[in-house]
PDB file of N, CA and C in Angstrom:
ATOM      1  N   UNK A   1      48.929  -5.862  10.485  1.00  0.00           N
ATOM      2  CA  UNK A   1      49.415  -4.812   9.626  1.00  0.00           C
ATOM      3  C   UNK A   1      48.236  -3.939   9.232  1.00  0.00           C
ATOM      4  N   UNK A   2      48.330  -2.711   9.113  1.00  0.00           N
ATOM      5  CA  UNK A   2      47.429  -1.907   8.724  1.00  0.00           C
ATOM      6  C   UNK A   2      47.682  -0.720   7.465  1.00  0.00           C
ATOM      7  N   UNK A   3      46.488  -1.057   6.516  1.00  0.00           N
ATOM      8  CA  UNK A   3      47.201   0.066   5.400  1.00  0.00           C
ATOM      9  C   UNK A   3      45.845   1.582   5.476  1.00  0.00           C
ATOM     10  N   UNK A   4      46.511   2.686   5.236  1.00  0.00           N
ATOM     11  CA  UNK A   4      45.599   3.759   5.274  1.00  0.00           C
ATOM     12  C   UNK A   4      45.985   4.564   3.684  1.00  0.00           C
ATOM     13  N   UNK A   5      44.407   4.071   2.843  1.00  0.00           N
ATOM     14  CA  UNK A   5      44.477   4.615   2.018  1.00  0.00           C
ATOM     15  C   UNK A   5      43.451   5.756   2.095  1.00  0.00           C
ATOM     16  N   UNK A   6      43.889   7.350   1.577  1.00  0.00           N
ATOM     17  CA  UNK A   6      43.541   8.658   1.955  1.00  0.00           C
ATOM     18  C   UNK A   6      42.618   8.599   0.424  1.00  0.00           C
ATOM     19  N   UNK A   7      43.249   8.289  -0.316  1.00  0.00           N
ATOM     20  CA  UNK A   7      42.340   8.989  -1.750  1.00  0.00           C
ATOM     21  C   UNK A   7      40.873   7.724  -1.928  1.00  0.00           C
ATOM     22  N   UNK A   8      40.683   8.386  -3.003  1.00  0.00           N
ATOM     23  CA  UNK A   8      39.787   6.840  -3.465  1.00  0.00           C
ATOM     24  C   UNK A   8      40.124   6.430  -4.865  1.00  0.00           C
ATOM     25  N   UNK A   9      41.085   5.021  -4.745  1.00  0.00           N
ATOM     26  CA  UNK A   9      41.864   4.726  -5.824  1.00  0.00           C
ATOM     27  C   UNK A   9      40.928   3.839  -6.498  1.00  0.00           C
ATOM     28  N   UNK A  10      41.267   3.493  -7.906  1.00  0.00           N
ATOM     29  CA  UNK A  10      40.363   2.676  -8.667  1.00  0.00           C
ATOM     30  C   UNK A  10      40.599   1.698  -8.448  1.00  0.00           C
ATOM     31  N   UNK A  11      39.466   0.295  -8.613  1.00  0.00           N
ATOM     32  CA  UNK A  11      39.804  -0.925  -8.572  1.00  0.00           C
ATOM     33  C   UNK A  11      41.358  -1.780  -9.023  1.00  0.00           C
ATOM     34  N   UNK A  12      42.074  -1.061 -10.435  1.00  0.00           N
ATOM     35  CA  UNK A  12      43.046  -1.383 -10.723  1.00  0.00           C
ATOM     36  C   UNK A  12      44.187  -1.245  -9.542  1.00  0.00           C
ATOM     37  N   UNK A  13      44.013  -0.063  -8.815  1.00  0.00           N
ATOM     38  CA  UNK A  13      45.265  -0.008  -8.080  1.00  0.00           C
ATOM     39  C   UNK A  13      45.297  -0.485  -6.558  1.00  0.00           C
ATOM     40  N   UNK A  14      43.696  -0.612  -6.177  1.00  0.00           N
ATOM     41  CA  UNK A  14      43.617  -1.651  -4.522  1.00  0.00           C
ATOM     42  C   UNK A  14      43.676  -2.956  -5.117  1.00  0.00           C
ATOM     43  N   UNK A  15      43.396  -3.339  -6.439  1.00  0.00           N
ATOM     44  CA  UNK A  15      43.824  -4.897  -6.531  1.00  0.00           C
ATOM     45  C   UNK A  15      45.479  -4.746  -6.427  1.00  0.00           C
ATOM     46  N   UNK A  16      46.449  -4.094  -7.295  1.00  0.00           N
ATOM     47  CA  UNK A  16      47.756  -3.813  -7.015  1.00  0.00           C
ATOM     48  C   UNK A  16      48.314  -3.990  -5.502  1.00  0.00           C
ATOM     49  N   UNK A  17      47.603  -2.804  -4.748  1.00  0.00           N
ATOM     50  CA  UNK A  17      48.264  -2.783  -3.172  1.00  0.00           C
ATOM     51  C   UNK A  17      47.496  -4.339  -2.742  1.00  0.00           C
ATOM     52  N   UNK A  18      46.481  -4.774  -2.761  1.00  0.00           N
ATOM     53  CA  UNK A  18      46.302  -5.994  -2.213  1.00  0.00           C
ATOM     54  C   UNK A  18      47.211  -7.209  -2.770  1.00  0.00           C
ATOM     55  N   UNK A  19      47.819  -7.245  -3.810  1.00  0.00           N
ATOM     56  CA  UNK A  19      48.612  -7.935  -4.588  1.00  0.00           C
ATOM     57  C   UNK A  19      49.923  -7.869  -3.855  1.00  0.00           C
ATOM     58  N   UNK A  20      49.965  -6.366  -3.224  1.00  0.00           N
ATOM     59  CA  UNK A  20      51.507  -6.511  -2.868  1.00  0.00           C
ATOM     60  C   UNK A  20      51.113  -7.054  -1.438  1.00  0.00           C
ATOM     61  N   UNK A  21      50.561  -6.723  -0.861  1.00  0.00           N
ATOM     62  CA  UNK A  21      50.337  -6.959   0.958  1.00  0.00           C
ATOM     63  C   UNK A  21      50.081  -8.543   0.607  1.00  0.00           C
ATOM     64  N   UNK A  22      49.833  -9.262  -0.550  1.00  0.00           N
ATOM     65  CA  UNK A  22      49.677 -10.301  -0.470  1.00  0.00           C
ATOM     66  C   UNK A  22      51.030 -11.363  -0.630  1.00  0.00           C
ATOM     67  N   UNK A  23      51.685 -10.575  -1.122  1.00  0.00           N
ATOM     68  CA  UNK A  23      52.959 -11.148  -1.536  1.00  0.00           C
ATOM     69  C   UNK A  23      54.124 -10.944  -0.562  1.00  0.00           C
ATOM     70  N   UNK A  24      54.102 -10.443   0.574  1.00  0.00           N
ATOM     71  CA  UNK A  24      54.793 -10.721   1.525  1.00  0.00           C
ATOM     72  C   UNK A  24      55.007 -12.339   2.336  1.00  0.00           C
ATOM     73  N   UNK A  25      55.763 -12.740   2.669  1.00  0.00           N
ATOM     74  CA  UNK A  25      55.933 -13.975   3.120  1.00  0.00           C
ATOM     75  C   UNK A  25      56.232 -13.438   4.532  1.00  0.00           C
ATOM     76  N   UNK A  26      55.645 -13.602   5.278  1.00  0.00           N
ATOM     77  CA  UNK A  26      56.543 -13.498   6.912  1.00  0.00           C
ATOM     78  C   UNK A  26      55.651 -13.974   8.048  1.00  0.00           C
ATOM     79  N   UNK A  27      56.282 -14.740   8.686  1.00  0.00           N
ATOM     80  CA  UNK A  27      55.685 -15.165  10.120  1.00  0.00           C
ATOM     81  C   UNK A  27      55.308 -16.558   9.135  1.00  0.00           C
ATOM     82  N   UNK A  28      54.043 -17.523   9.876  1.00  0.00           N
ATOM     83  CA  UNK A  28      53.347 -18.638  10.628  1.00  0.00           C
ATOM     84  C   UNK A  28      52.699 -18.791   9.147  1.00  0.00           C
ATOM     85  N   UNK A  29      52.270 -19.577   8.058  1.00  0.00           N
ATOM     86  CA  UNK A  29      51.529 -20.200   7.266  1.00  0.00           C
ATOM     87  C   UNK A  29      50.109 -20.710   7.837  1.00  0.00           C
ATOM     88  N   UNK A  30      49.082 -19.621   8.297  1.00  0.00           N
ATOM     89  CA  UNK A  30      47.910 -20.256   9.694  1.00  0.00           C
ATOM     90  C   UNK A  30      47.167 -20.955   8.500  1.00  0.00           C
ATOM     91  N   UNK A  31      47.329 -20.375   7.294  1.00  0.00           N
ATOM     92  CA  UNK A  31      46.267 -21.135   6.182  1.00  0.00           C
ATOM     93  C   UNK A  31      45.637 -22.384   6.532  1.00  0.00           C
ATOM     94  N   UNK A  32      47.220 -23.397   6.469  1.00  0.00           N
ATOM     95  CA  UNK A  32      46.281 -24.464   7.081  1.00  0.00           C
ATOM     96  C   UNK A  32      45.593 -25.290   7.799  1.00  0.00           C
ATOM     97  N   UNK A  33      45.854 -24.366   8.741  1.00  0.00           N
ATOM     98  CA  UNK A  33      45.030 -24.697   9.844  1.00  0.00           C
ATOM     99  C   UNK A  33      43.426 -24.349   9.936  1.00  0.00           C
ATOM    100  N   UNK A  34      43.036 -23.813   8.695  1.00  0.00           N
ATOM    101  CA  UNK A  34      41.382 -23.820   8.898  1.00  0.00           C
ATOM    102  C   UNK A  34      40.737 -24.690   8.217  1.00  0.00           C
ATOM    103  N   UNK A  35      39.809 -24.661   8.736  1.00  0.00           N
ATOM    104  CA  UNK A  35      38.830 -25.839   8.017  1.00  0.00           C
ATOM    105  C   UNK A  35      38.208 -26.371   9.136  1.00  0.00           C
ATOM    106  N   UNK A  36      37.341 -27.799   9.388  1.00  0.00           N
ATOM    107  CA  UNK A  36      37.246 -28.560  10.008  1.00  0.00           C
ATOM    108  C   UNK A  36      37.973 -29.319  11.232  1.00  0.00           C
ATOM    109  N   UNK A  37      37.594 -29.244  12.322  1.00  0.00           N
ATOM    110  CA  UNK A  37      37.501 -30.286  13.030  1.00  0.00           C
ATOM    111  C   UNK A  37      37.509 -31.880  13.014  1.00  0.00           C
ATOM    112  N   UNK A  38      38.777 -32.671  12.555  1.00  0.00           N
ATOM    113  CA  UNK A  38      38.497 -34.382  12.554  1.00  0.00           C
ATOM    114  C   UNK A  38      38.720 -34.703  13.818  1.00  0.00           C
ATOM    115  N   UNK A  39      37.563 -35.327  14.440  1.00  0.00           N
ATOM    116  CA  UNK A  39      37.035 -35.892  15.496  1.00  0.00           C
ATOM    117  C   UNK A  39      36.592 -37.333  15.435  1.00  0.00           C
ATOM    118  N   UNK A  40      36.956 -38.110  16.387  1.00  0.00           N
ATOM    119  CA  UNK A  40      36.775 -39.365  16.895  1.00  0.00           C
ATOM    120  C   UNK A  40      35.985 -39.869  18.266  1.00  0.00           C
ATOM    121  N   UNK A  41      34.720 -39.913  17.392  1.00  0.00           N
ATOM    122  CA  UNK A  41      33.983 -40.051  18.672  1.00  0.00           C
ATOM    123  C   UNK A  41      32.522 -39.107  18.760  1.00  0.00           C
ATOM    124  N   UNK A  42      31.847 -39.205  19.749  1.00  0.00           N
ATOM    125  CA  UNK A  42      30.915 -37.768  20.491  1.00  0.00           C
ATOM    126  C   UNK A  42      31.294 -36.452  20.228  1.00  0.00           C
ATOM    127  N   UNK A  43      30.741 -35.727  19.579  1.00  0.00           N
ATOM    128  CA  UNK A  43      31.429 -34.135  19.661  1.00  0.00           C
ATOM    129  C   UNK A  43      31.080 -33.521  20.652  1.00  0.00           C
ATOM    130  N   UNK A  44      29.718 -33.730  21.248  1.00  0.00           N
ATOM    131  CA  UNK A  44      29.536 -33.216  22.820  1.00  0.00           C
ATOM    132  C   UNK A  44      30.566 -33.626  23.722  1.00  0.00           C
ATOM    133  N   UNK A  45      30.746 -34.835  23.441  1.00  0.00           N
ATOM    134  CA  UNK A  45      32.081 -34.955  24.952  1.00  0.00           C
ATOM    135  C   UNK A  45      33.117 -34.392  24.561  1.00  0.00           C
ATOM    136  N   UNK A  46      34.191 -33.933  23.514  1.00  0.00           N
ATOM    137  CA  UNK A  46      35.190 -33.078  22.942  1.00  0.00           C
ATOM    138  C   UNK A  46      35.109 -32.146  23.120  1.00  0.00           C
ATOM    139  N   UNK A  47      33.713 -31.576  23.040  1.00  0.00           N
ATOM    140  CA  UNK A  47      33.760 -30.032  23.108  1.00  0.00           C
ATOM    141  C   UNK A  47      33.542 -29.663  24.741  1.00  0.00           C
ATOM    142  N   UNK A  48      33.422 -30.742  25.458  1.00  0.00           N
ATOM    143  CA  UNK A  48      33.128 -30.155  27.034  1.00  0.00           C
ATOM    144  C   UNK A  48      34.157 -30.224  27.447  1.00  0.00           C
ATOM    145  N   UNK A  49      35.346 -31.769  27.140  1.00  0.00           N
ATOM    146  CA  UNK A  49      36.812 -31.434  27.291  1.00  0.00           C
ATOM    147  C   UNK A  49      37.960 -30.522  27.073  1.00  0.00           C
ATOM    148  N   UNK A  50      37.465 -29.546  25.746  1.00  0.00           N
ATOM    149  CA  UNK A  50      37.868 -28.606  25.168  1.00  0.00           C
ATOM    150  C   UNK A  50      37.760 -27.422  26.285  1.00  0.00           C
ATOM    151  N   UNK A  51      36.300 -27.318  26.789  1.00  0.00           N
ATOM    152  CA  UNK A  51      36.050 -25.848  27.075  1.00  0.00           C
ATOM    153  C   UNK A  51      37.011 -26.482  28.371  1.00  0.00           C
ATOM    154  N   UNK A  52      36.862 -27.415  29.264  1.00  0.00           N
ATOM    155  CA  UNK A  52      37.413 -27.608  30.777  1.00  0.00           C
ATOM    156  C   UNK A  52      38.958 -27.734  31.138  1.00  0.00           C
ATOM    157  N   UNK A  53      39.350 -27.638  29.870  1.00  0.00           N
ATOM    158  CA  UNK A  53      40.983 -27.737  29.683  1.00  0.00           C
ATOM    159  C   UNK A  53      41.676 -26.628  30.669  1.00  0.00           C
ATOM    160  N   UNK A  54      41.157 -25.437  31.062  1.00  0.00           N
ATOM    161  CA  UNK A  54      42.290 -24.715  31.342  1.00  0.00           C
ATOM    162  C   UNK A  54      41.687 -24.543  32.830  1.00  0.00           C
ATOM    163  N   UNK A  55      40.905 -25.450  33.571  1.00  0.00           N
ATOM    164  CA  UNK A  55      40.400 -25.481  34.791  1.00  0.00           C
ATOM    165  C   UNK A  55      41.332 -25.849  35.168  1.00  0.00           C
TER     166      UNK A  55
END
């Protein structure tokens, strides 16, 4: 999504528009998917299996 703001609004009102673009719900929750890596094992050997996966 992309917003184009023309003027230069005060802090009060890009916290507002960021408030609203924030308050949309739609699509995939990716939130939690960041963070860390839990791994079992060597991380060198994971990460060479990782990259060779789509050979």
């Amino acid at each position: 999504m992309e917003t184009i703001i023309k003027s230069r609004p005060s802090k009060r009102e890009l916290k507002k528009i960021f408030d609203l673009l924030r308050s949309k719900k739609e699509g995939v929750d990716v939130g939690k998917y960041f963070g860390k890596v839990k791994a079992i094992g060597n991380p060198v050997i994971l990460q060479r299996k990782l990259r060779d996966e789509w050979k």
